[in-house]
Structures are given as C-alpha cells and as structure tokens.
C-alpha atoms as a PDB file:
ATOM      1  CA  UNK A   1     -14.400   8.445  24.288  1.00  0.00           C
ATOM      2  CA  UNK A   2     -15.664   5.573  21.801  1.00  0.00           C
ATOM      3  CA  UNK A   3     -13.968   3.787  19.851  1.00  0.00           C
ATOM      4  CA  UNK A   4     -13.697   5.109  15.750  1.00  0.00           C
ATOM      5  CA  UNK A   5     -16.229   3.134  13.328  1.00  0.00           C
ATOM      6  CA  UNK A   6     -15.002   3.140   9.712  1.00  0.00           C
ATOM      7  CA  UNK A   7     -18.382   2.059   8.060  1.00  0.00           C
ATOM      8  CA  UNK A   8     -19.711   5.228   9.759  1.00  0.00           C
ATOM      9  CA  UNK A   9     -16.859   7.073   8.581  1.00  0.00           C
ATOM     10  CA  UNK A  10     -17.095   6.567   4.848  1.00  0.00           C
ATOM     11  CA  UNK A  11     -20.812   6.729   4.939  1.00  0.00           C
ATOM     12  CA  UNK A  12     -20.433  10.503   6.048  1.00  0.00           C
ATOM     13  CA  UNK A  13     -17.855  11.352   3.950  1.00  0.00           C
ATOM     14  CA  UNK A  14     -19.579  10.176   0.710  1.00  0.00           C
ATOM     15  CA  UNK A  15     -22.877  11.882   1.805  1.00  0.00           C
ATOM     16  CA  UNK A  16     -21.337  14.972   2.695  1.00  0.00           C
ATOM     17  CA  UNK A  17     -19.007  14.911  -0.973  1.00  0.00           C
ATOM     18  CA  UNK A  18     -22.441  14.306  -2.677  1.00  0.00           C
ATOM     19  CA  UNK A  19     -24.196  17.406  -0.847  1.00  0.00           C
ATOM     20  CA  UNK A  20     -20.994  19.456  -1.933  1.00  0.00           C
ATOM     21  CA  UNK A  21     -20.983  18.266  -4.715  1.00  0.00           C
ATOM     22  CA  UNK A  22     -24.808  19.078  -5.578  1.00  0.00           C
ATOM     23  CA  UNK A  23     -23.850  22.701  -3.942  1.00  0.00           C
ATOM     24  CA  UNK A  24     -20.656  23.253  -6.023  1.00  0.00           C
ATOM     25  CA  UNK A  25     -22.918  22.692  -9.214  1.00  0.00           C
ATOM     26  CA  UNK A  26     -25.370  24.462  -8.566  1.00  0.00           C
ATOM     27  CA  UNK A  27     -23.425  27.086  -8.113  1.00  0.00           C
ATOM     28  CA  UNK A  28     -21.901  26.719 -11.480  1.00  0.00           C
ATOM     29  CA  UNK A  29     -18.263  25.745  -9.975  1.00  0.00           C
ATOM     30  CA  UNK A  30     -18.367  22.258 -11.835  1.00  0.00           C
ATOM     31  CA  UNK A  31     -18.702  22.653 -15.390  1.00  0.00           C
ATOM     32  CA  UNK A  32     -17.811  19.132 -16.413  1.00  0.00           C
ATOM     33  CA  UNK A  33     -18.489  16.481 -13.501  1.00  0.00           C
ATOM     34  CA  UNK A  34     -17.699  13.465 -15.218  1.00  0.00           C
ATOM     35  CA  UNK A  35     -14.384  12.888 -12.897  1.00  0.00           C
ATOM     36  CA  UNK A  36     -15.672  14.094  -9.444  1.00  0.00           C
ATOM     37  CA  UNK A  37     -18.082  11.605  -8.058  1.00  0.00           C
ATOM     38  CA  UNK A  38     -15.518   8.942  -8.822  1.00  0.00           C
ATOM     39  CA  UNK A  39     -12.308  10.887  -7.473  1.00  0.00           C
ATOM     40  CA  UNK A  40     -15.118  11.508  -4.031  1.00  0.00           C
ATOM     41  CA  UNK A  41     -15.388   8.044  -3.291  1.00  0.00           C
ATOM     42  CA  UNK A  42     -12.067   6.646  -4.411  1.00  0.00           C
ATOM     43  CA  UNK A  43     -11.249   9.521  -1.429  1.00  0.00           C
ATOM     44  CA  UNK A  44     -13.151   8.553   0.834  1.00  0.00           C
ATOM     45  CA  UNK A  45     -12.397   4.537   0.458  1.00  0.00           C
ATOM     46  CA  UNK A  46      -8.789   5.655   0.731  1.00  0.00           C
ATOM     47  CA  UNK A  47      -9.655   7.405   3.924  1.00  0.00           C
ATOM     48  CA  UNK A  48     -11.824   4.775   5.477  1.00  0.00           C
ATOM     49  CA  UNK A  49      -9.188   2.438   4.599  1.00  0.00           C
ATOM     50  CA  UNK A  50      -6.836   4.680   6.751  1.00  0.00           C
ATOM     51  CA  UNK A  51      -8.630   4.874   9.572  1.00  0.00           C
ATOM     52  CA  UNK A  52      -8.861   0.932   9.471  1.00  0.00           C
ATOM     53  CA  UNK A  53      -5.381   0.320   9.374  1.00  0.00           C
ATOM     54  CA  UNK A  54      -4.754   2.948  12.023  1.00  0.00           C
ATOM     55  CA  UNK A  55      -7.395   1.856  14.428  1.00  0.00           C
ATOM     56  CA  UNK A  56      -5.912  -2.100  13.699  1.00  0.00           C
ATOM     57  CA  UNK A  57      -2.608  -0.470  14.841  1.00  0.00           C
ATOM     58  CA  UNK A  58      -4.165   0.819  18.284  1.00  0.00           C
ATOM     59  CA  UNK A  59      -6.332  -2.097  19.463  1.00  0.00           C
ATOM     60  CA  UNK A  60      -3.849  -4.569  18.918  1.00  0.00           C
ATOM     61  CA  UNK A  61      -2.739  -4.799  22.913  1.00  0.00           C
ATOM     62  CA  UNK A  62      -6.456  -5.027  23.499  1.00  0.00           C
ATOM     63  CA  UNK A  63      -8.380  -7.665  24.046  1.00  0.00           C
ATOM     64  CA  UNK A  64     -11.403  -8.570  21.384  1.00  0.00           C
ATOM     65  CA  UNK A  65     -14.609  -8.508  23.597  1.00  0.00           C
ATOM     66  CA  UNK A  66     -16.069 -11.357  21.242  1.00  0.00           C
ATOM     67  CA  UNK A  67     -13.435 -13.788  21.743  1.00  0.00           C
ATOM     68  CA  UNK A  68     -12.578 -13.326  25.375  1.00  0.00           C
ATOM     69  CA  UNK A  69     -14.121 -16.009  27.552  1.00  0.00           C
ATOM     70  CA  UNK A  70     -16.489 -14.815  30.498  1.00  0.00           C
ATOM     71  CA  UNK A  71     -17.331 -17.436  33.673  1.00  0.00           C
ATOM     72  CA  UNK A  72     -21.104 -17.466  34.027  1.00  0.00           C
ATOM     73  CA  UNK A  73     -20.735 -20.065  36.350  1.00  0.00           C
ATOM     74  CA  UNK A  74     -21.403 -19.023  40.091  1.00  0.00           C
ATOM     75  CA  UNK A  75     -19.222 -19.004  42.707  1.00  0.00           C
ATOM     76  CA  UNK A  76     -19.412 -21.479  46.383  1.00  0.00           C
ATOM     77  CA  UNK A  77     -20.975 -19.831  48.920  1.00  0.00           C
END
C-alpha cells in the first residue's frame, strides 16, 4: 500500500465537486449557486488539511527518506 498524497487528494475532490456540481445544475437542483463552489472547496481544504495532520500523526516513528544519510562509499575487499 502507498503512502496517502494530500495534493492529490484535494485536487480530486474539487474536480469531482465541480462535475457534481455542473450535474446538480443542470439538472435544475441548484437554483441559486452563489454559496456552493465556495462551501466545495472550503470542504475540501478542510479535508485535505485532515488527511495532513493525520498522515503527520502516522509517519512520525518513520524515518524521512530525504534526510536519512546513505554510505555510497564501498566496502574493503
């Protein structure tokens, strides 16, 4: 299993709010969208934002690949 990535997250949330959103008026659901693009992606900030702190929360026993040091040095023979 991978690891969660929030940028991906949010991304897909907003695009699939907007394509629901597009849907829901066409269909005549939303008669005054003034409100729900703005409420979408306050939602889906909130929920990236979520998934940030809980992913913080379960890597912090692990070790950050970028930082860690790595020998490239060979060994004797």
């Amino acid at each position: 299993m991978h690891s969660l990535n929030v940028t991906h997250l949010v991304v897909g949330l907003v695009l699939l709010g907007i394509s629901g959103l597009w849907a829901a008026d066409q269909a005549g659901w939303i008669t005054d969208s003034t409100y729900v693009l703005p409420v979408l992606l306050v939602g889906a900030g909130v929920i990236g934002l979520i998934a940030f702190a809980l992913r913080g929360v379960s890597n912090r026993g692990a070790t950050d690949p970028a930082t860690s040091t790595v020998s490239t040095e060979e060994s004797p023979s």
